[in-house]
PDB file of N, CA and C in Angstrom:
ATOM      1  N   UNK A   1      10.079   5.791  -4.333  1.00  0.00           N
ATOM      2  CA  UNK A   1       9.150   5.270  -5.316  1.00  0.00           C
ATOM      3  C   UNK A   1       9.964   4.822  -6.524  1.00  0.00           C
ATOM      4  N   UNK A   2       9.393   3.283  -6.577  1.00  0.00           N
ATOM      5  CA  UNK A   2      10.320   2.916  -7.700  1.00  0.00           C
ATOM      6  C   UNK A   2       9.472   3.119  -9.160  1.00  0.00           C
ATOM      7  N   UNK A   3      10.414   3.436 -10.140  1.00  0.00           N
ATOM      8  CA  UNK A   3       9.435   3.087 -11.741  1.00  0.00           C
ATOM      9  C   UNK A   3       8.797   1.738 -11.734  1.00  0.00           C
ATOM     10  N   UNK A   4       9.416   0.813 -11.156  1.00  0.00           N
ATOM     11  CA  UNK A   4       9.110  -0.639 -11.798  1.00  0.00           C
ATOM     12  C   UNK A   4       8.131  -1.481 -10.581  1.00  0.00           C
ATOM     13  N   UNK A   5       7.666  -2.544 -11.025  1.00  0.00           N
ATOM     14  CA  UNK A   5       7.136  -3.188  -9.874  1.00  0.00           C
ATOM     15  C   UNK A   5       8.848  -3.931  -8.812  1.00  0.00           C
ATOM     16  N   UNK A   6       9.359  -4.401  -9.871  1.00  0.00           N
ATOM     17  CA  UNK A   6      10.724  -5.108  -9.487  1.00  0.00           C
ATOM     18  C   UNK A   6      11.514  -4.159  -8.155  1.00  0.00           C
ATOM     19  N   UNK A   7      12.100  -4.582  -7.443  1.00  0.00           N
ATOM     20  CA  UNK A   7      12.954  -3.982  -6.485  1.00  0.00           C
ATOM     21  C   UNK A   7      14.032  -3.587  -7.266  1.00  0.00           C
ATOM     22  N   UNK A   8      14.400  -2.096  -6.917  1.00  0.00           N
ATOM     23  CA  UNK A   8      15.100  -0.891  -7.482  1.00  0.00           C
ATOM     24  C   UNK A   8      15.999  -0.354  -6.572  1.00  0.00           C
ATOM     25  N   UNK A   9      17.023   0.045  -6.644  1.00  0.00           N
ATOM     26  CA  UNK A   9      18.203   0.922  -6.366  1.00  0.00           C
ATOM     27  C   UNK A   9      17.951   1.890  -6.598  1.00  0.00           C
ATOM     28  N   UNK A  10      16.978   2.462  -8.054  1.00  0.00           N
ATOM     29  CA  UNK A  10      16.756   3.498  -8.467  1.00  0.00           C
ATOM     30  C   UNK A  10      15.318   4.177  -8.115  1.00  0.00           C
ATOM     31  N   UNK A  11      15.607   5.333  -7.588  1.00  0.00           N
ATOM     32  CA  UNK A  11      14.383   5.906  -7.395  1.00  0.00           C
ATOM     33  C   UNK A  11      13.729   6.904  -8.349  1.00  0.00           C
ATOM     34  N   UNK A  12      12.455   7.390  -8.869  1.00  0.00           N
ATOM     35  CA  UNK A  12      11.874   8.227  -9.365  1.00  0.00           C
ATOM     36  C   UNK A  12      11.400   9.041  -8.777  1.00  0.00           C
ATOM     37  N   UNK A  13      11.113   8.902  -7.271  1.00  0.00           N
ATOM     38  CA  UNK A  13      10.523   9.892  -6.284  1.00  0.00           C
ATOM     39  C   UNK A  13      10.609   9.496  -4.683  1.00  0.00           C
ATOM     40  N   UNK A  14      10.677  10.115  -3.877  1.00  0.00           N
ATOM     41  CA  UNK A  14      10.585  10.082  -2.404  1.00  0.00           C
ATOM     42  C   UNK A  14       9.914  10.454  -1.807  1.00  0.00           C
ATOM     43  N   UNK A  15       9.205   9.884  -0.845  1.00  0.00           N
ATOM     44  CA  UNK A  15       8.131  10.078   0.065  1.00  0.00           C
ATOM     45  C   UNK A  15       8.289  10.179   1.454  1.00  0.00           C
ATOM     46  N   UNK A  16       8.215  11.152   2.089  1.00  0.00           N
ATOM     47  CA  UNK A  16       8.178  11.353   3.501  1.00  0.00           C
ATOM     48  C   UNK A  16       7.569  10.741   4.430  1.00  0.00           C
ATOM     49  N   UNK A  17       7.909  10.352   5.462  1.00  0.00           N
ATOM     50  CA  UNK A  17       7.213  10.082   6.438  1.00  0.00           C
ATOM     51  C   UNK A  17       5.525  10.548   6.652  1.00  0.00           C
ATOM     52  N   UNK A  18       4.499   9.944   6.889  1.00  0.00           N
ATOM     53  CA  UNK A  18       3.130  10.069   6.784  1.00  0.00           C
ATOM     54  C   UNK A  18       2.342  10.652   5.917  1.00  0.00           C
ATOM     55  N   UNK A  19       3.356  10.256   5.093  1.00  0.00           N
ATOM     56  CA  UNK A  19       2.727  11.041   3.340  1.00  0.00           C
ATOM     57  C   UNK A  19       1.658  10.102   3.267  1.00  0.00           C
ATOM     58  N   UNK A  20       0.124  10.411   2.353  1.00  0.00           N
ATOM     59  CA  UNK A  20      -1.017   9.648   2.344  1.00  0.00           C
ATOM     60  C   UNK A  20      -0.802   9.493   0.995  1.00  0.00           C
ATOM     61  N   UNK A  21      -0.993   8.261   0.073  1.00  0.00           N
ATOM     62  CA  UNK A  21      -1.066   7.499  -1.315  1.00  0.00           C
ATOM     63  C   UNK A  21      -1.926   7.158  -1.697  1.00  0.00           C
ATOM     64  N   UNK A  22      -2.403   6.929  -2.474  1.00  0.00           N
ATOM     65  CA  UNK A  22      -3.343   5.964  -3.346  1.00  0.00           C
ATOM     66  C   UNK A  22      -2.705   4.930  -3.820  1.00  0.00           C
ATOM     67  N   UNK A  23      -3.205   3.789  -3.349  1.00  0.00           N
ATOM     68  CA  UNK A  23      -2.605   2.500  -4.174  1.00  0.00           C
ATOM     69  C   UNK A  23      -3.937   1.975  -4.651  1.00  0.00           C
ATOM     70  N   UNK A  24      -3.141   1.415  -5.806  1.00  0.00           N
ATOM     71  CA  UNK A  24      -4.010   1.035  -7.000  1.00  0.00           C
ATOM     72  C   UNK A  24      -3.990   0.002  -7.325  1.00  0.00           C
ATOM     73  N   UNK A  25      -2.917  -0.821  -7.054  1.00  0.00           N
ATOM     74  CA  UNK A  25      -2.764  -2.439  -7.841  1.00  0.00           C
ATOM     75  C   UNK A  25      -2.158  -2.415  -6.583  1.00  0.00           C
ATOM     76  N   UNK A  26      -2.144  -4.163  -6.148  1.00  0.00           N
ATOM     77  CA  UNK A  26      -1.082  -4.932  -5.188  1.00  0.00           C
ATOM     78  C   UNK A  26      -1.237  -6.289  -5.219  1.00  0.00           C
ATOM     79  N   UNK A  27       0.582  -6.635  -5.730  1.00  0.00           N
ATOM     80  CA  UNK A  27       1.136  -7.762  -5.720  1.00  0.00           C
ATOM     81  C   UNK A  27       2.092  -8.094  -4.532  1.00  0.00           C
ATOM     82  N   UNK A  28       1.629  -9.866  -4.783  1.00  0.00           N
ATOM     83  CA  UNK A  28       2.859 -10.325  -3.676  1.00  0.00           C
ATOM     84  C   UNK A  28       3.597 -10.876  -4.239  1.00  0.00           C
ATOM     85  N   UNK A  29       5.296 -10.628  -3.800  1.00  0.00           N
ATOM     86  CA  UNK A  29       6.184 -10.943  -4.813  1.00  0.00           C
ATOM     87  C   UNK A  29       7.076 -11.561  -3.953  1.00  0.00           C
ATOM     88  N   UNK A  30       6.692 -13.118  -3.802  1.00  0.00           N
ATOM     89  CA  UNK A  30       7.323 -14.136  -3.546  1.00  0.00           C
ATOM     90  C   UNK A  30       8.619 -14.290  -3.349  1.00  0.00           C
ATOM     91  N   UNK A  31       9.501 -13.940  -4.540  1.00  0.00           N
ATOM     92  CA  UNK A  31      10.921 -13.975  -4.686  1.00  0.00           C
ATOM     93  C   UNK A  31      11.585 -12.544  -3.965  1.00  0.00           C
ATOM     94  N   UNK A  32      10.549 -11.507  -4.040  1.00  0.00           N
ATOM     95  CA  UNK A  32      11.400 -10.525  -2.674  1.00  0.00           C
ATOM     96  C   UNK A  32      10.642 -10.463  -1.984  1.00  0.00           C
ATOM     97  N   UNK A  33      10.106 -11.514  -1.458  1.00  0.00           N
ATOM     98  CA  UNK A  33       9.025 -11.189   0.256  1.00  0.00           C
ATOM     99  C   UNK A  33       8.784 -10.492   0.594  1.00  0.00           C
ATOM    100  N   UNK A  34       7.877  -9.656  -0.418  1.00  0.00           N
ATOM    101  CA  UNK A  34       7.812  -7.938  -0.449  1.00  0.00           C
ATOM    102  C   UNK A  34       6.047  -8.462  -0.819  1.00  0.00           C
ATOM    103  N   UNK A  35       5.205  -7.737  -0.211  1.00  0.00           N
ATOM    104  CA  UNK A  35       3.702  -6.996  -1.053  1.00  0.00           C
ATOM    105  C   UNK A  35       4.477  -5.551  -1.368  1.00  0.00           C
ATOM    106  N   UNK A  36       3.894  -5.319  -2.963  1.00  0.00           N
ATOM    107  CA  UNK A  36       4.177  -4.098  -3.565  1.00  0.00           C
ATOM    108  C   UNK A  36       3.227  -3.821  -3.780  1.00  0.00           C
ATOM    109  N   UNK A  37       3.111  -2.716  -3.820  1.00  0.00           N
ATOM    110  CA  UNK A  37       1.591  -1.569  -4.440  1.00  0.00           C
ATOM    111  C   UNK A  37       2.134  -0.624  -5.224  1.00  0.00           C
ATOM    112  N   UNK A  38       1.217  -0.310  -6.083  1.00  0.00           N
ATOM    113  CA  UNK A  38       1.390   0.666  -7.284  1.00  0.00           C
ATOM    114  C   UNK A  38       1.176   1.565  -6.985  1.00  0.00           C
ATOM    115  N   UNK A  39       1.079   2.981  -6.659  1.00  0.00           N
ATOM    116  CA  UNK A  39       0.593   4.184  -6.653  1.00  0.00           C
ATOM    117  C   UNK A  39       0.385   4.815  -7.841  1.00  0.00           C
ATOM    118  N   UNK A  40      -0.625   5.713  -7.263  1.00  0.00           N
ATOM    119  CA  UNK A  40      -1.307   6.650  -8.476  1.00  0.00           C
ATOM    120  C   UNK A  40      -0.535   7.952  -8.261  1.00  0.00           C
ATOM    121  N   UNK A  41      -0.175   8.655  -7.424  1.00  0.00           N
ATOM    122  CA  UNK A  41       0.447   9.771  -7.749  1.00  0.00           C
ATOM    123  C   UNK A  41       1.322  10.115  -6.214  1.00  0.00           C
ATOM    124  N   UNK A  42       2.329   9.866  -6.769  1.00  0.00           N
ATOM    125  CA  UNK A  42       3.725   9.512  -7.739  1.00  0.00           C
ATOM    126  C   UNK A  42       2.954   8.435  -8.428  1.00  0.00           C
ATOM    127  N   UNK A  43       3.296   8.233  -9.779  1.00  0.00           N
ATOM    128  CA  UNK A  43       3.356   7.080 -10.259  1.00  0.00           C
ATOM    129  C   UNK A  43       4.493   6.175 -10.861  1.00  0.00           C
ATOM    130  N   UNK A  44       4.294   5.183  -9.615  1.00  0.00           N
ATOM    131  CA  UNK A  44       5.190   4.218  -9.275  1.00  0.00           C
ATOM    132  C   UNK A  44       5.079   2.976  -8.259  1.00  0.00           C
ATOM    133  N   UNK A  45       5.844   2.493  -8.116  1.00  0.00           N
ATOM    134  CA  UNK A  45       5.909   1.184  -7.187  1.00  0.00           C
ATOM    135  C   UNK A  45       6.915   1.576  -5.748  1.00  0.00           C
ATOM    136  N   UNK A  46       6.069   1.112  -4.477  1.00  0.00           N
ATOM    137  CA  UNK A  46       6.579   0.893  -3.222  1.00  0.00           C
ATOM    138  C   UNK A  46       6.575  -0.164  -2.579  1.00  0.00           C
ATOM    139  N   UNK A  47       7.260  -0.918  -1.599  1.00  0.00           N
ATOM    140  CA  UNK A  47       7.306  -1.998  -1.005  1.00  0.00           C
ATOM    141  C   UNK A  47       6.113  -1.147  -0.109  1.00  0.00           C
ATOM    142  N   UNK A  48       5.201  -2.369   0.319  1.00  0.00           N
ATOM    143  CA  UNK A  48       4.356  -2.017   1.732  1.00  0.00           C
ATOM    144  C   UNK A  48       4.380  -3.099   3.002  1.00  0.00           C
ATOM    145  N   UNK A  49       5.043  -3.898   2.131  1.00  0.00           N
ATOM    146  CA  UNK A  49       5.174  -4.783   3.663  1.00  0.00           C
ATOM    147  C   UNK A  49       6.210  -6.383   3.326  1.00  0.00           C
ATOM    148  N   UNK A  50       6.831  -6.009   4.237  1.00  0.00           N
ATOM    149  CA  UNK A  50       8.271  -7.453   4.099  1.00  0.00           C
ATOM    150  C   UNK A  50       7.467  -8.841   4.744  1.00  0.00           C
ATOM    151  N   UNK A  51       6.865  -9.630   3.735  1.00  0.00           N
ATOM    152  CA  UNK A  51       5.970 -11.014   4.037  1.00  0.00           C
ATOM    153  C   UNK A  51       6.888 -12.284   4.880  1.00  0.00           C
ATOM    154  N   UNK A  52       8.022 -11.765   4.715  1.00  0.00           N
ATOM    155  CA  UNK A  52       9.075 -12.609   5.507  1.00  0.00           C
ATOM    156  C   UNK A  52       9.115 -11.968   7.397  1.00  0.00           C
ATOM    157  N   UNK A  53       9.640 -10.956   7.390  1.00  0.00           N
ATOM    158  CA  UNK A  53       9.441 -10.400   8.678  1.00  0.00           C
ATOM    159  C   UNK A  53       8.247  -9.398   9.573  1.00  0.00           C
ATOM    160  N   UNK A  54       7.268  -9.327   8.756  1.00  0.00           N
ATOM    161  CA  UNK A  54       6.180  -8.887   9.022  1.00  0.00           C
ATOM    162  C   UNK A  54       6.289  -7.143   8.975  1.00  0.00           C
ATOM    163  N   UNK A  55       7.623  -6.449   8.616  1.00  0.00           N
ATOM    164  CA  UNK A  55       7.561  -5.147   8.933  1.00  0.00           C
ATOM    165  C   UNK A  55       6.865  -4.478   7.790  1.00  0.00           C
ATOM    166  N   UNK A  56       6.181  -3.070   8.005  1.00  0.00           N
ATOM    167  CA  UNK A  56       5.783  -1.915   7.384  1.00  0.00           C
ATOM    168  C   UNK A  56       6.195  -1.485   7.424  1.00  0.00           C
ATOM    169  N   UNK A  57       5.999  -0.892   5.753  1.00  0.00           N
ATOM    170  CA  UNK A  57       6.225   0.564   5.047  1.00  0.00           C
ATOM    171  C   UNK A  57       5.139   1.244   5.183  1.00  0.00           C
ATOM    172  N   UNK A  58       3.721   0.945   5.057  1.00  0.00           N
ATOM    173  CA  UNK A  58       2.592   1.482   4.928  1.00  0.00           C
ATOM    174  C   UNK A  58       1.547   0.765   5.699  1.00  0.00           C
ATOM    175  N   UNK A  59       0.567   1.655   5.973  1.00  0.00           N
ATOM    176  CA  UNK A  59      -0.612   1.204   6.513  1.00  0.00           C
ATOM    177  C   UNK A  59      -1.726   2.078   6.284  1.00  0.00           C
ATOM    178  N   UNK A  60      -3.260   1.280   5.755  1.00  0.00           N
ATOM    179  CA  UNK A  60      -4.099   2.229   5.944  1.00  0.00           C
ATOM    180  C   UNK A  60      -4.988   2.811   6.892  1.00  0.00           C
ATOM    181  N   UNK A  61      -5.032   4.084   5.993  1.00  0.00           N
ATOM    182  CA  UNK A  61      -6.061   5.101   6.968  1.00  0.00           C
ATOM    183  C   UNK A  61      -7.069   5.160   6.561  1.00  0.00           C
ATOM    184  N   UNK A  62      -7.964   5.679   7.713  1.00  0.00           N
ATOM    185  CA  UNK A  62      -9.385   5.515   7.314  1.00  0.00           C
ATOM    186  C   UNK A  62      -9.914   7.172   6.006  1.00  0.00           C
ATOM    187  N   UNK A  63     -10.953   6.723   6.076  1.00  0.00           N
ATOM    188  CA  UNK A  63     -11.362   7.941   4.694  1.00  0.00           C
ATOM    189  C   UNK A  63     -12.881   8.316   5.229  1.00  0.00           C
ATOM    190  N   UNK A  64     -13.056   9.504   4.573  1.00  0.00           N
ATOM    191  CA  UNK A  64     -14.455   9.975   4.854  1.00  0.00           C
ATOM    192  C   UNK A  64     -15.107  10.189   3.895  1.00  0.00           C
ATOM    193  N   UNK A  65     -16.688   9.438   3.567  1.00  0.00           N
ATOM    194  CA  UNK A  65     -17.246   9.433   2.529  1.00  0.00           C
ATOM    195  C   UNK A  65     -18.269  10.444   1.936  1.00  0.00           C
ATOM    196  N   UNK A  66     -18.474  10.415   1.008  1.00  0.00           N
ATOM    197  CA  UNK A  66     -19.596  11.868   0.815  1.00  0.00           C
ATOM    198  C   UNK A  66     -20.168  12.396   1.908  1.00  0.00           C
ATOM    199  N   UNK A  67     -20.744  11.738   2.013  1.00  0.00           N
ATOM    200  CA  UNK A  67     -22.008  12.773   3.038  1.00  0.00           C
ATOM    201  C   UNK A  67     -21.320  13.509   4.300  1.00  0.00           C
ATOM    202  N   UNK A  68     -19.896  12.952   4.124  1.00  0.00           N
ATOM    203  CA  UNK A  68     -19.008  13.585   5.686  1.00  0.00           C
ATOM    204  C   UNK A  68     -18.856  12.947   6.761  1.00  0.00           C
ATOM    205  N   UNK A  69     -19.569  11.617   6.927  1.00  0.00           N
ATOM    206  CA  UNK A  69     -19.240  10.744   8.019  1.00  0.00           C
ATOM    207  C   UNK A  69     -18.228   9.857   7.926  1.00  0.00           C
ATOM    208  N   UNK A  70     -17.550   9.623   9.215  1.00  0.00           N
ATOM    209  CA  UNK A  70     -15.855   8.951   8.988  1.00  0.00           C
ATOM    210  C   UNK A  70     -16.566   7.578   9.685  1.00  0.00           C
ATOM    211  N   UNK A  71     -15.944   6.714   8.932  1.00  0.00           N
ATOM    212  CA  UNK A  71     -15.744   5.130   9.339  1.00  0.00           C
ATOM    213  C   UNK A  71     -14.774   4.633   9.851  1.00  0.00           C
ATOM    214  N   UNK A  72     -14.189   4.264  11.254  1.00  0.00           N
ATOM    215  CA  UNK A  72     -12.984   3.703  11.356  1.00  0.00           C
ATOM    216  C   UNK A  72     -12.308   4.757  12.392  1.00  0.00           C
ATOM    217  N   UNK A  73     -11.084   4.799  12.493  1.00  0.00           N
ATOM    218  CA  UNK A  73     -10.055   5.936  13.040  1.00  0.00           C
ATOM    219  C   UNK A  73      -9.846   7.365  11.866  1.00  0.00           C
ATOM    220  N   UNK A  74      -9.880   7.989  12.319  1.00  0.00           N
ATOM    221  CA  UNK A  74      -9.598   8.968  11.188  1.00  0.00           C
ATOM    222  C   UNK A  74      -8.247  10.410  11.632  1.00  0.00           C
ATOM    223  N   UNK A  75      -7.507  10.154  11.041  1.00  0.00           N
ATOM    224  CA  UNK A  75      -6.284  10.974  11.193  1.00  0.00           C
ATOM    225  C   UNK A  75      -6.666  12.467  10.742  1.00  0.00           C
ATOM    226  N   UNK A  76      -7.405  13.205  11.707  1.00  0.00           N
ATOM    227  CA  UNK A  76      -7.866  14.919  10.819  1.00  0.00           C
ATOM    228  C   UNK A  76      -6.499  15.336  10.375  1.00  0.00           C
ATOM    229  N   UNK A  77      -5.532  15.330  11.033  1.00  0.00           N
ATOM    230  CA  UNK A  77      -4.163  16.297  10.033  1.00  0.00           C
ATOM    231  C   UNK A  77      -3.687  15.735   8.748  1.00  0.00           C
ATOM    232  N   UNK A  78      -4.137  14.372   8.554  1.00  0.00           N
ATOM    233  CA  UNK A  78      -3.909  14.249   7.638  1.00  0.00           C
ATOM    234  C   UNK A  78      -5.062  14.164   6.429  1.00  0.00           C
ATOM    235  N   UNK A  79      -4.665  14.443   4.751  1.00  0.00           N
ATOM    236  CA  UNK A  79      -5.560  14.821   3.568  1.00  0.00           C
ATOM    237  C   UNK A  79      -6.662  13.347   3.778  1.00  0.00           C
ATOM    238  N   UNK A  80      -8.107  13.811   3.241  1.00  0.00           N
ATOM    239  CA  UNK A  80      -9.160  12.454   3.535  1.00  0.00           C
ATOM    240  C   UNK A  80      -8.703  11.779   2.062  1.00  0.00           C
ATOM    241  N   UNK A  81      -7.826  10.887   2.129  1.00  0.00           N
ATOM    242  CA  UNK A  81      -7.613  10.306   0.973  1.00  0.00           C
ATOM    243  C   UNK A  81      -7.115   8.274   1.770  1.00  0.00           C
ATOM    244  N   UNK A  82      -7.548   8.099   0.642  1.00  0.00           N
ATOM    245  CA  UNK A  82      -7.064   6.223   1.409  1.00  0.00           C
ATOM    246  C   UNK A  82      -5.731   6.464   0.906  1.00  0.00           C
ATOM    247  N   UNK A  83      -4.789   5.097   2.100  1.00  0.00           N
ATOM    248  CA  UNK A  83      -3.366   4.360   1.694  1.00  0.00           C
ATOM    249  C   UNK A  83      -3.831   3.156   1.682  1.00  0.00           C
ATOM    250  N   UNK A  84      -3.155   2.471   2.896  1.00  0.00           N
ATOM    251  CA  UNK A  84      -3.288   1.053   2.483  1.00  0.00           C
ATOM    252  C   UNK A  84      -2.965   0.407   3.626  1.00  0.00           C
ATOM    253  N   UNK A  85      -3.821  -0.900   3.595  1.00  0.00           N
ATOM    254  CA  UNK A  85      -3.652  -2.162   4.520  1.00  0.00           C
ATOM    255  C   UNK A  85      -2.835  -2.743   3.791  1.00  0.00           C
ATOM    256  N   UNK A  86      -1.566  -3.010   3.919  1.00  0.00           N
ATOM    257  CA  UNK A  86      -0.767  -4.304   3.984  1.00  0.00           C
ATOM    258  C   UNK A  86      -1.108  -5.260   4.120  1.00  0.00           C
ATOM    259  N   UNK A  87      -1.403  -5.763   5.499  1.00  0.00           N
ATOM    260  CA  UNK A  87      -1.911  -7.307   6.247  1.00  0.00           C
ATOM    261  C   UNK A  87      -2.898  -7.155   5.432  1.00  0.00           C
ATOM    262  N   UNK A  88      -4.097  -6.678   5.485  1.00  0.00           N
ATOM    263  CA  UNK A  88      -5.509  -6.685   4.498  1.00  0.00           C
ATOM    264  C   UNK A  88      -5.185  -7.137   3.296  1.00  0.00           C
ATOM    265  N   UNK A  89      -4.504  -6.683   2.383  1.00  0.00           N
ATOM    266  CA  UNK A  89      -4.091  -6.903   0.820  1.00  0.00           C
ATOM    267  C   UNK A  89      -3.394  -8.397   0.686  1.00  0.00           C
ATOM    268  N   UNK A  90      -2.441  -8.402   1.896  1.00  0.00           N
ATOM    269  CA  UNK A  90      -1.381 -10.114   1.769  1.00  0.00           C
ATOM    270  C   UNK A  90      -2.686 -10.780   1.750  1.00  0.00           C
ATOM    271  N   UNK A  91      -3.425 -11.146   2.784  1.00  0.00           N
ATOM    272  CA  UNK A  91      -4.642 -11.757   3.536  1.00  0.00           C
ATOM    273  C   UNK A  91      -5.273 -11.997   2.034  1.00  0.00           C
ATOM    274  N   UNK A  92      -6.197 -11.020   1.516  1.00  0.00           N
ATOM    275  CA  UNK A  92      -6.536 -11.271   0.318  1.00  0.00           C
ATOM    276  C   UNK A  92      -6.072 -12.022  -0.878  1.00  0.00           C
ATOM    277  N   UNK A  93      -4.490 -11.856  -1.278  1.00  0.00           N
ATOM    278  CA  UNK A  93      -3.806 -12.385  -1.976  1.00  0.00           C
ATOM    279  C   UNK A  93      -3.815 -14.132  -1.784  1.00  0.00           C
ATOM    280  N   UNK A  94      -3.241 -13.793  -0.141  1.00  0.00           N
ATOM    281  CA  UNK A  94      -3.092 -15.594  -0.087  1.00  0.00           C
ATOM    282  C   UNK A  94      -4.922 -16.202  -0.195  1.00  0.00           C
ATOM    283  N   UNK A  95      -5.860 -15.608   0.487  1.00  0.00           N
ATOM    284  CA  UNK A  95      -7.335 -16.155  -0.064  1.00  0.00           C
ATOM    285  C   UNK A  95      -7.286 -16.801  -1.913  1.00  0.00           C
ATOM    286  N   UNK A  96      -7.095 -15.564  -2.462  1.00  0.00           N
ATOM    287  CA  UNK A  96      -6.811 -15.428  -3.809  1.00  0.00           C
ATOM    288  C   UNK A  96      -6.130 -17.083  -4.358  1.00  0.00           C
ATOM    289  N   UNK A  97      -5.035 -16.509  -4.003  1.00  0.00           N
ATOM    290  CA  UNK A  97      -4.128 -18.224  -4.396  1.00  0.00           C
ATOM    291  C   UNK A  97      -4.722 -18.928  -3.429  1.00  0.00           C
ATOM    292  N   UNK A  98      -5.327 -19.418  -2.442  1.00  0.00           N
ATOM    293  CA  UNK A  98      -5.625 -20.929  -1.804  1.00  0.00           C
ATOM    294  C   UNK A  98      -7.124 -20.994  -3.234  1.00  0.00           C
ATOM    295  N   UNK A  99      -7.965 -19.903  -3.487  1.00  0.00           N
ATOM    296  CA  UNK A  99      -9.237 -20.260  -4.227  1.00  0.00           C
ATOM    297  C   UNK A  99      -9.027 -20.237  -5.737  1.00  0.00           C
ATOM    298  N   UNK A 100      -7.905 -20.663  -5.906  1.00  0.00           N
ATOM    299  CA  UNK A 100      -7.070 -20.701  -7.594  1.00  0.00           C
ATOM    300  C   UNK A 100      -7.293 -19.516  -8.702  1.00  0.00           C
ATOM    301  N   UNK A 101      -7.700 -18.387  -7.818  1.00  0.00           N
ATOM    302  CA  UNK A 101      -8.511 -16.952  -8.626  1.00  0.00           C
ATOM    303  C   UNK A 101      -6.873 -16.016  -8.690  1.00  0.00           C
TER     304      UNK A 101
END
């Protein structure tokens, strides 16, 4: 986890393998063919997906809403908290820029 949105050498925190996040903001950042997302805790910036070669860092999971019913796939070992769609978020972005918003 980087402090900055910018691509870092430097880290503020590390995240394990199938650790679950909250992302909060996500940009696509053209000049490092990176979608980045912000997280809420750690708070900081992660790459979630290389827009040049299609690979992941992250993907989301499904969540379960008040009343207790799950929508989607739902990972029980892991905490009911959202991460993140990658492809979903780019997808949006480029919508975003083709509708000048």
């Amino acid at each position: 986890v980087a402090a900055t949105q910018a691509l870092s050498d430097s880290w503020i925190a590390e995240l394990g393998k199938d650790t679950v996040v909250r992302v909060v903001e996500v940009v696509d950042s053209a000049v490092d063919k990176r979608v980045r997302g912000r997280l809420e805790n750690p708070a900081g910036w992660i790459s979630l997906q290389n827009t040049e070669s299609g690979y992941r860092w992250a993907s989301k999971v499904a969540t379960q809403n008040a009343g207790g019913s799950s929508s989607g796939w739902q990972d029980t070992a892991r905490p009911k908290q959202p991460a993140f769609d990658a492809e979903q978020a780019l997808q949006e972005l480029k919508s975003k820029k083709a509708s000048g918003r």
